[in-house]
Structures are given as C-alpha cells and as structure tokens.
C-alpha atoms as a PDB file:
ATOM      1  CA  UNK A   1     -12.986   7.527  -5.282  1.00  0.00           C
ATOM      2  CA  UNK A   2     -11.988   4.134  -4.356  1.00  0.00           C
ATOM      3  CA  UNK A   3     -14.866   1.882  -4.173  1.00  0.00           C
ATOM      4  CA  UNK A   4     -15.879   0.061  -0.907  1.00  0.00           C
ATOM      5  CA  UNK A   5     -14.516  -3.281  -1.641  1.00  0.00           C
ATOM      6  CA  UNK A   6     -11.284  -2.287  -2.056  1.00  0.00           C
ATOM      7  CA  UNK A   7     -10.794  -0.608   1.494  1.00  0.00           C
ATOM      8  CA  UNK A   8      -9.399  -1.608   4.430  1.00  0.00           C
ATOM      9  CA  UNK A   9     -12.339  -0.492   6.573  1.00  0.00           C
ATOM     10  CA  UNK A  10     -10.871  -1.307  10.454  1.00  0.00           C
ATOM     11  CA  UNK A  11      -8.557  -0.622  12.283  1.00  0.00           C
ATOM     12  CA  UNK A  12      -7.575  -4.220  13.076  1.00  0.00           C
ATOM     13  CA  UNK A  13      -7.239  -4.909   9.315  1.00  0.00           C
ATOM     14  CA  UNK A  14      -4.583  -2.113   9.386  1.00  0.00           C
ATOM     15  CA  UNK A  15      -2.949  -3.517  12.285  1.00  0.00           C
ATOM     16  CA  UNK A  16      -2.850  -6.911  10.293  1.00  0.00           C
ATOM     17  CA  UNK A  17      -1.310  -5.793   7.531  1.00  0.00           C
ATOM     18  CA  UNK A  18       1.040  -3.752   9.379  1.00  0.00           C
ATOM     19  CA  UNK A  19       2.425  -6.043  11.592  1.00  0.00           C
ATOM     20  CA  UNK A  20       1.605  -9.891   9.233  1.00  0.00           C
ATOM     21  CA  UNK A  21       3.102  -8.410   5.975  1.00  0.00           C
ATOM     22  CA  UNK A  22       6.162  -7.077   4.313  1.00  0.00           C
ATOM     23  CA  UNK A  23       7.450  -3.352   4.148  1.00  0.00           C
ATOM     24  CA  UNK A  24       9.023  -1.834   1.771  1.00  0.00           C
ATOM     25  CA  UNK A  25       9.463   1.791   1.384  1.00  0.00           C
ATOM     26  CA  UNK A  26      11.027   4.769  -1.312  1.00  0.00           C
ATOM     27  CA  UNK A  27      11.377   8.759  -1.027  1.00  0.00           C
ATOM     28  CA  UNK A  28       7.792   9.600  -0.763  1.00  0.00           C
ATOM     29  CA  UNK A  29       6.125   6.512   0.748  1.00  0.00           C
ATOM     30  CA  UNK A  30       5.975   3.353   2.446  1.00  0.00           C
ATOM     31  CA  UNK A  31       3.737   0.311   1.681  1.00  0.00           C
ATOM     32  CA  UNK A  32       3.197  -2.715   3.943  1.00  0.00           C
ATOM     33  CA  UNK A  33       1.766  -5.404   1.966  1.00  0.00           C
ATOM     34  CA  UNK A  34       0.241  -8.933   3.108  1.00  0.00           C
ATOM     35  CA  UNK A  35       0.500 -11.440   1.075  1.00  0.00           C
ATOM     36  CA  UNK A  36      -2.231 -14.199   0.692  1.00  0.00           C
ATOM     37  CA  UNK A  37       0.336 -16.681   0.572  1.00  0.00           C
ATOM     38  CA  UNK A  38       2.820 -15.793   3.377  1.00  0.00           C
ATOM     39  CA  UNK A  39       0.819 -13.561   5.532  1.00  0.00           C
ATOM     40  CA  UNK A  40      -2.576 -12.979   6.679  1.00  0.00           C
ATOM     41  CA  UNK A  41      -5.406 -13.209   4.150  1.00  0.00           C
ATOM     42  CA  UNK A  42      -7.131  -9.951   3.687  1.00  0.00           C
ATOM     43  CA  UNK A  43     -10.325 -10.485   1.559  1.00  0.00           C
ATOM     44  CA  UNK A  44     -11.111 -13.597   0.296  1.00  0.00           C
ATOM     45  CA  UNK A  45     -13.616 -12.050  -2.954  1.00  0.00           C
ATOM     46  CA  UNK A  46     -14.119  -8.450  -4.374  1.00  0.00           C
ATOM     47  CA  UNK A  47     -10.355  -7.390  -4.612  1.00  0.00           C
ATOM     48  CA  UNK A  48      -7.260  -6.522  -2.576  1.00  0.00           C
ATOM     49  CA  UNK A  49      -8.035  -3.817  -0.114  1.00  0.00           C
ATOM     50  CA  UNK A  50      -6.070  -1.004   0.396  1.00  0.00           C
ATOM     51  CA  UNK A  51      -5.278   1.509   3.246  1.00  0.00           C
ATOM     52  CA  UNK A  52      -3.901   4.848   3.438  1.00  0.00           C
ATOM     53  CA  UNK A  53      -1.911   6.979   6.303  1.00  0.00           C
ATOM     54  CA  UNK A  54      -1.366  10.384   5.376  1.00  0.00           C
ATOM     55  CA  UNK A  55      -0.257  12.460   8.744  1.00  0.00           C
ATOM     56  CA  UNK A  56       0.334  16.207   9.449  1.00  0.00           C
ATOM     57  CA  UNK A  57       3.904  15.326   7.897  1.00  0.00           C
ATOM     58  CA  UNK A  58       3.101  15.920   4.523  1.00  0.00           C
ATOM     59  CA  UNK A  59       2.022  19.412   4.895  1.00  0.00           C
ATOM     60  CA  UNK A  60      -1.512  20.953   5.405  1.00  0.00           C
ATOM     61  CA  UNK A  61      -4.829  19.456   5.117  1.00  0.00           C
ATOM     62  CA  UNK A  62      -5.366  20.839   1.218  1.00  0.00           C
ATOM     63  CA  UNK A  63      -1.764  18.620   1.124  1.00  0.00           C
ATOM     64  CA  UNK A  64      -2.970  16.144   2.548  1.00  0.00           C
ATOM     65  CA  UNK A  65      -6.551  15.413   0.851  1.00  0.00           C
ATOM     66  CA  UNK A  66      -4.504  16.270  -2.498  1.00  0.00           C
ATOM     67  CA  UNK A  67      -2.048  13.732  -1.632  1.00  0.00           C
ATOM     68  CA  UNK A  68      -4.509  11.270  -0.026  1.00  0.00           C
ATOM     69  CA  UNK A  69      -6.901  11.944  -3.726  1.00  0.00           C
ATOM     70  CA  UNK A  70      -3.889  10.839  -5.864  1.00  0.00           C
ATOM     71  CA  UNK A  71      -2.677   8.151  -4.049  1.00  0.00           C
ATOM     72  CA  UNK A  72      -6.259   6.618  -4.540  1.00  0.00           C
ATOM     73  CA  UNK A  73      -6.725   6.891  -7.726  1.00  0.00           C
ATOM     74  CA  UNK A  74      -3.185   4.832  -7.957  1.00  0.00           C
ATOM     75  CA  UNK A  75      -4.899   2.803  -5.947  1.00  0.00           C
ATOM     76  CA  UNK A  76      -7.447   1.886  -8.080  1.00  0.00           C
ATOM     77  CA  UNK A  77      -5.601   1.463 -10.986  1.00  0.00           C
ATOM     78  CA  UNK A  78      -2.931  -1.073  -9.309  1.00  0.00           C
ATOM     79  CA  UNK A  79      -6.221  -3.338  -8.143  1.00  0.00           C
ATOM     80  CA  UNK A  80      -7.167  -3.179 -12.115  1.00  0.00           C
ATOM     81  CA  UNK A  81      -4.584  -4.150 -13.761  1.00  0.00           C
ATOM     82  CA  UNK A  82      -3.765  -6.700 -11.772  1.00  0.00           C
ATOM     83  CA  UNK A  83      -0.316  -5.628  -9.866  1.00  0.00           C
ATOM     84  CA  UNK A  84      -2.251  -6.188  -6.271  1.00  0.00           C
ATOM     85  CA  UNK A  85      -4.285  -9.627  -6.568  1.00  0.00           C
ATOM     86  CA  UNK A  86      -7.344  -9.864  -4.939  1.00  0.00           C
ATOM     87  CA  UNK A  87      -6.801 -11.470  -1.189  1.00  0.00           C
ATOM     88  CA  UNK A  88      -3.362  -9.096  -0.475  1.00  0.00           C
ATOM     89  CA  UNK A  89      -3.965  -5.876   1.619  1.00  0.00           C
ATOM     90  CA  UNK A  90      -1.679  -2.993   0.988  1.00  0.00           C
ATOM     91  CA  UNK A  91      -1.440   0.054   3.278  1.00  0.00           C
ATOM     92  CA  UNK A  92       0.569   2.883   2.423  1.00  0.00           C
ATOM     93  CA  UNK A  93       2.182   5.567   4.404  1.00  0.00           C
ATOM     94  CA  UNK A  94       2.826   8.335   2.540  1.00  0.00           C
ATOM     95  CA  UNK A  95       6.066  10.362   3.675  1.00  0.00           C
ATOM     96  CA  UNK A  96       6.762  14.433   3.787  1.00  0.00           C
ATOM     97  CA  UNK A  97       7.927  14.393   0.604  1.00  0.00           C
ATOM     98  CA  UNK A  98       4.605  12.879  -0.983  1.00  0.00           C
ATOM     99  CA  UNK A  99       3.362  16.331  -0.782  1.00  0.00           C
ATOM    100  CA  UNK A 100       5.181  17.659  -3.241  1.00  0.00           C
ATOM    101  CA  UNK A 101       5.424  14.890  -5.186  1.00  0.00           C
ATOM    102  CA  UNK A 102       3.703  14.558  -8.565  1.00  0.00           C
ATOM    103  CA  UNK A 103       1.016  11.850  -9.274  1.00  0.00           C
ATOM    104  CA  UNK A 104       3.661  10.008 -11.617  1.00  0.00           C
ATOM    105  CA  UNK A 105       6.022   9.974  -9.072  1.00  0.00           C
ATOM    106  CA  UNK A 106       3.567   8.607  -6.555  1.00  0.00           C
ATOM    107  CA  UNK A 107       2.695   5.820  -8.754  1.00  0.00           C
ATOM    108  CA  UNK A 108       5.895   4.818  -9.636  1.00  0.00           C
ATOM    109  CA  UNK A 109       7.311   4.701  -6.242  1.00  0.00           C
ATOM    110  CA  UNK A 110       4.231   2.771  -5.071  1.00  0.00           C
ATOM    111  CA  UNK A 111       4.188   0.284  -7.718  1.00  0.00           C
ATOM    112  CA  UNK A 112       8.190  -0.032  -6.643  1.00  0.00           C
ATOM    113  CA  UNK A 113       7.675  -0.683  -3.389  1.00  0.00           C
ATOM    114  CA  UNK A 114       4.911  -2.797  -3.926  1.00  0.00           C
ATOM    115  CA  UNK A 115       7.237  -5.214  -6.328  1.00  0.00           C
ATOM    116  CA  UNK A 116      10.024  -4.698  -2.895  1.00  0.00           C
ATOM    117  CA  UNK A 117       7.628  -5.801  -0.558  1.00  0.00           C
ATOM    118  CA  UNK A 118       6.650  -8.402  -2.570  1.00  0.00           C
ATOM    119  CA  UNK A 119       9.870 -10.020  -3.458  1.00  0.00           C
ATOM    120  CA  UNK A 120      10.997  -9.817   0.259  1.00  0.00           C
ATOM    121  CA  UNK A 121       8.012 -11.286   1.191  1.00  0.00           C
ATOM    122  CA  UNK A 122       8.962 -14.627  -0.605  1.00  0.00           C
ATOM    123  CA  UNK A 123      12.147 -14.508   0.583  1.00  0.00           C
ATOM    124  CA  UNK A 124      11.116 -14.693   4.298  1.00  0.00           C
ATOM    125  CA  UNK A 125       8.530 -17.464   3.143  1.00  0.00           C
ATOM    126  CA  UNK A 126      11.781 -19.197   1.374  1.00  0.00           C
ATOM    127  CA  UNK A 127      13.375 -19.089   4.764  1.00  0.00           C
ATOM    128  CA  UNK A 128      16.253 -16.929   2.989  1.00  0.00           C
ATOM    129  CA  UNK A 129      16.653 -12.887   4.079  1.00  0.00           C
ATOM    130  CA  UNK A 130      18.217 -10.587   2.354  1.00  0.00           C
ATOM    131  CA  UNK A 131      17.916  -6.930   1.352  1.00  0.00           C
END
C-alpha cells in the first residue's frame, strides 16, 4: 500500500504534473515527472507524491490491480531511497505491455524513465533541448 502522503490525491495535481513536468517513457510505461526546481511544486513536506494510470490497455481488471499493486510498491521504494525527492510529483502511465511485465522489469524501466525525465527536465531549464 502506498501511504497517503505520497499520493497524488486530485485530479488537478495530475493535470499539473502532466502538463508542468517532463515525460519520459520505455516499453511498459510512461512517467511524467515535475520537478521542484523547473516545474510546479508538488508537496512542499511528507514526500514526493506519486500517481498512477493504468487503463483497459493493459489487459483485465485482475491485470490491472496486479499491475497497479506492483507498480506501488516500486513506488514506495523509489520515495525511500531517495531517487524521487520530496517536493517532485511523478505520475506514471503504465502501457499494454506492463501487464505482462515482471515486477523487475517494472522497476527498472520506471527508475529509467524517471532518470530521462529528469535529465530532460534540466535541459529545458538550461534553455538547451535535446533528446
């Protein structure tokens, strides 16, 4: 279970996160993370806060709650050990093949496209784009 504090628990804190934040994406997911520092502050105390979107996509809803139970638990453990500072918001869409994708797999490609969204996210605060 991920705790209260570190949820995104509206709607328009999706849509901030969403639209004021960075994307970066792999096989099985996408995350859009804002960033404290070049997008809109989240939280300012108890954590980062995460969201997740999990649609009819990736399979039936044992798939889904499977899916939507790992990807929380990675969650968690990205909040503490430090990889998503308190103040960023991260939501993460998980794609088709998420469904079939083992909990390893999930975490690794999140923690990827966490560090993508991340480093793009500086760049566009640098004033430089690239990938």
């Amino acid at each position: 279970m991920l705790p209260r504090h570190l949820k995104l628990t509206s709607p328009a804190q999706f849509t901030r996160v969403i639209r004021g934040g960075t994307r970066a994406g792999t096989k099985t997911l996408v995350a859009h993370l804002g960033d404290p520092e070049t997008g809109p502050r989240i939280a300012t105390q108890g954590g980062p806060r995460f969201g997740l979107v999990v649609s009819k996509a990736v399979g039936d809803a044992v798939t889904r709650h499977r899916t939507s139970r790992r990807l929380r638990h990675i969650c968690r453990r990205l909040a503490e050990d430090g990889t998503v500072v308190p103040g960023e918001g991260v939501v993460v869409r998980a794609l088709p093949a998420a469904g079939t994708a083992d909990s390893q797999r999930l975490e690794r490609d999140l923690r990827k496209a966490v560090a993508k969204a991340r480093g793009r996210g500086r760049r566009q605060a640098e004033g430089t784009h690239g990938a």
